[in-house]
C-alpha atoms as a PDB file:
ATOM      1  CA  UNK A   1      70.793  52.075 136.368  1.00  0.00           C
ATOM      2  CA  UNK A   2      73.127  50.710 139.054  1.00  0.00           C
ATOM      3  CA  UNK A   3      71.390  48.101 139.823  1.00  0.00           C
ATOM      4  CA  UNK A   4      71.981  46.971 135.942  1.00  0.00           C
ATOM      5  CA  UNK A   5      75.836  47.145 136.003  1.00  0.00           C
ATOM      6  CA  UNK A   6      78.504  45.000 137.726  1.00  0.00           C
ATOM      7  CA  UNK A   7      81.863  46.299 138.513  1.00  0.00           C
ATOM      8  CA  UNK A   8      84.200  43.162 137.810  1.00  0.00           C
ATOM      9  CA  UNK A   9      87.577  44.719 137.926  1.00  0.00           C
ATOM     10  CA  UNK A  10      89.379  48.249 138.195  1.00  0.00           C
ATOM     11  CA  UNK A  11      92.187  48.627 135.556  1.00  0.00           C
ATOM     12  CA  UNK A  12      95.156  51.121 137.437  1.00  0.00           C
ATOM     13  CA  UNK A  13      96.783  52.159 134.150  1.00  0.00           C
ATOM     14  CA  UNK A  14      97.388  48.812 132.242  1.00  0.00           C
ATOM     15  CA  UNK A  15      96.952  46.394 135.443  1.00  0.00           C
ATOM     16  CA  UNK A  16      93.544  44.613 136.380  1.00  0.00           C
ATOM     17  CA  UNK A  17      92.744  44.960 140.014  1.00  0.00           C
ATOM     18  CA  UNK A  18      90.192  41.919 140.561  1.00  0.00           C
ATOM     19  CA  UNK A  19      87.222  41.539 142.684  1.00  0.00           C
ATOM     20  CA  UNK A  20      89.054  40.294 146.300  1.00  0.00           C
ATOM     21  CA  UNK A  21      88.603  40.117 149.455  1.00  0.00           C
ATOM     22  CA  UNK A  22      92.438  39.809 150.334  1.00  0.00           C
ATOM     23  CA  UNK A  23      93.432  42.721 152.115  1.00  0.00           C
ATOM     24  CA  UNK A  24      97.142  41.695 151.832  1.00  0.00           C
ATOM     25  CA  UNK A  25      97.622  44.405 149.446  1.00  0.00           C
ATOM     26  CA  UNK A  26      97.509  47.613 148.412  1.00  0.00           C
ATOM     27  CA  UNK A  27      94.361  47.580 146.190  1.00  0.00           C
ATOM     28  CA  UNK A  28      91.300  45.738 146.945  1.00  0.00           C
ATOM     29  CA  UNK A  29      87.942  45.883 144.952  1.00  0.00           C
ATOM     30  CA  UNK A  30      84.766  45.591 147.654  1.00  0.00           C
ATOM     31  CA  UNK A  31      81.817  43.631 146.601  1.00  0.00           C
ATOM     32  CA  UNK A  32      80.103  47.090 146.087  1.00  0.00           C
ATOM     33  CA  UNK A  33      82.222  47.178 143.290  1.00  0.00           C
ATOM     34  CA  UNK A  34      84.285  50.424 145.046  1.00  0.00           C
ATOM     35  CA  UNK A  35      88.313  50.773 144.932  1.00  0.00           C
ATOM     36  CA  UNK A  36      89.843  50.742 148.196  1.00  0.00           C
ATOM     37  CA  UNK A  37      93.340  51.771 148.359  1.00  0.00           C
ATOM     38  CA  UNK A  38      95.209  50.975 151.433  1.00  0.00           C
ATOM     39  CA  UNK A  39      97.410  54.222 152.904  1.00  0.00           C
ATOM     40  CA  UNK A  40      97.334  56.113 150.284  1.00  0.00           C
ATOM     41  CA  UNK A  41      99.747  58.388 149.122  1.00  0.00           C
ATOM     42  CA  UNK A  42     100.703  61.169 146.670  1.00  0.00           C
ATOM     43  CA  UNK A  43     102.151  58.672 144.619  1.00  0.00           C
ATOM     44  CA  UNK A  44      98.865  57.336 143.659  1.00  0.00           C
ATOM     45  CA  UNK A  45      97.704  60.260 142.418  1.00  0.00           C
ATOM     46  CA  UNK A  46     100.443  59.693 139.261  1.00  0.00           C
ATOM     47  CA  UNK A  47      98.117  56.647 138.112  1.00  0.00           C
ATOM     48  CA  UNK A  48      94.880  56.492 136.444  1.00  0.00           C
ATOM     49  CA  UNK A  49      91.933  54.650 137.214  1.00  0.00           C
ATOM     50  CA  UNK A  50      89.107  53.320 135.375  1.00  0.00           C
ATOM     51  CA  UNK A  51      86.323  50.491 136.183  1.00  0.00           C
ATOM     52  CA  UNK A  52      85.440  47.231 133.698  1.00  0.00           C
ATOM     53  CA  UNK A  53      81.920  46.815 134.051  1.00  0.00           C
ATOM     54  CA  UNK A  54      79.319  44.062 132.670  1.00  0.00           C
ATOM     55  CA  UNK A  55      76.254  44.830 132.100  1.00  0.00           C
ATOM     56  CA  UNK A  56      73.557  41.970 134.545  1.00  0.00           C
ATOM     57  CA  UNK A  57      71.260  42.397 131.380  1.00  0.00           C
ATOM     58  CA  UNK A  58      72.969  42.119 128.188  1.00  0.00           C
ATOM     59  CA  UNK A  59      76.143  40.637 129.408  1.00  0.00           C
ATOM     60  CA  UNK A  60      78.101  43.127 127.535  1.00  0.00           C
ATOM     61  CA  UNK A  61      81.523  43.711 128.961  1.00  0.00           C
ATOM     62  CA  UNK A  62      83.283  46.611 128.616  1.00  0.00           C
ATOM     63  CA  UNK A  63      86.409  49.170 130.376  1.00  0.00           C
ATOM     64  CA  UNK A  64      84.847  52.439 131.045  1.00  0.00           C
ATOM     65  CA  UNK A  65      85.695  54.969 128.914  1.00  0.00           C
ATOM     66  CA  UNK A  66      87.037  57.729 130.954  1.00  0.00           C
ATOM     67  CA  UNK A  67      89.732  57.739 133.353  1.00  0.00           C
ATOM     68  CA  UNK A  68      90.471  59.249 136.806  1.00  0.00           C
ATOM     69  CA  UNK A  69      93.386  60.751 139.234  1.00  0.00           C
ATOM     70  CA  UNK A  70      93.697  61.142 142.420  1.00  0.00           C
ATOM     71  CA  UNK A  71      94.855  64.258 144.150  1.00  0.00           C
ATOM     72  CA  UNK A  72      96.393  63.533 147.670  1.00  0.00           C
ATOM     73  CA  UNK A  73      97.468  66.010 149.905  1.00  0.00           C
ATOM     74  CA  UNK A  74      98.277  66.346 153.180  1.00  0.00           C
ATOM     75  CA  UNK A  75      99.188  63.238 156.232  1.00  0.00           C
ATOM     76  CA  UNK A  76      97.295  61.284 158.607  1.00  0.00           C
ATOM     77  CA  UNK A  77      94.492  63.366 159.139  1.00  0.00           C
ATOM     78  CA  UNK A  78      95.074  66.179 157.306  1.00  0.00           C
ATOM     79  CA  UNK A  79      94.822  64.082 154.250  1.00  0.00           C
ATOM     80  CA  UNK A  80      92.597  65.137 151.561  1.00  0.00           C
ATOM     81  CA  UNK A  81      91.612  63.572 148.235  1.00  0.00           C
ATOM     82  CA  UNK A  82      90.019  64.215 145.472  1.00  0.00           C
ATOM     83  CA  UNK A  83      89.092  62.826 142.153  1.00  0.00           C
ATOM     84  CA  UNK A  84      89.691  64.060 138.797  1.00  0.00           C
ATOM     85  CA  UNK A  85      88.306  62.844 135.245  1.00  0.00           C
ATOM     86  CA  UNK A  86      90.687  62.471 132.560  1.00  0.00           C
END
């Protein structure tokens, strides 16, 4: 099914986070369609996450419908993360 779908953007709460490959800032989407986040921190975790995806077949576009958080804990390497559905 992968193969089918097309991750064009992440929306962090309200705000698009486009396909780049500035790493200038904080957020960068990879070509994989994955959400790096540069040093993260617990103050990420406040924020949701979701993907926009189109679909290579039908062209349909649409904001996936559930939402994550991230928990963050810990420093350097004792940080952990995890990711929780809304």
């Amino acid at each position: 099914m992968a193969e089918y779908i097309l991750v064009t953007s992440w929306i962090q709460d309200d705000v698009n986070i486009y396909l780049n490959t500035d790493t200038g800032g904080k957020y960068v989407v990879l070509s994989s369609g994955d959400l790096y986040i540069f040093n993260a921190n617990p103050n990420d975790g406040y924020k949701s996450y979701r993907c926009r995806t189109v679909n290579k077949i039908t062209g349909k576009a649409q904001a996936w419908v559930f939402k994550t958080r991230l928990s963050i804990t810990g420093k350097g390497e004792e940080t952990c993360f995890e990711i929780h559905q809304l």
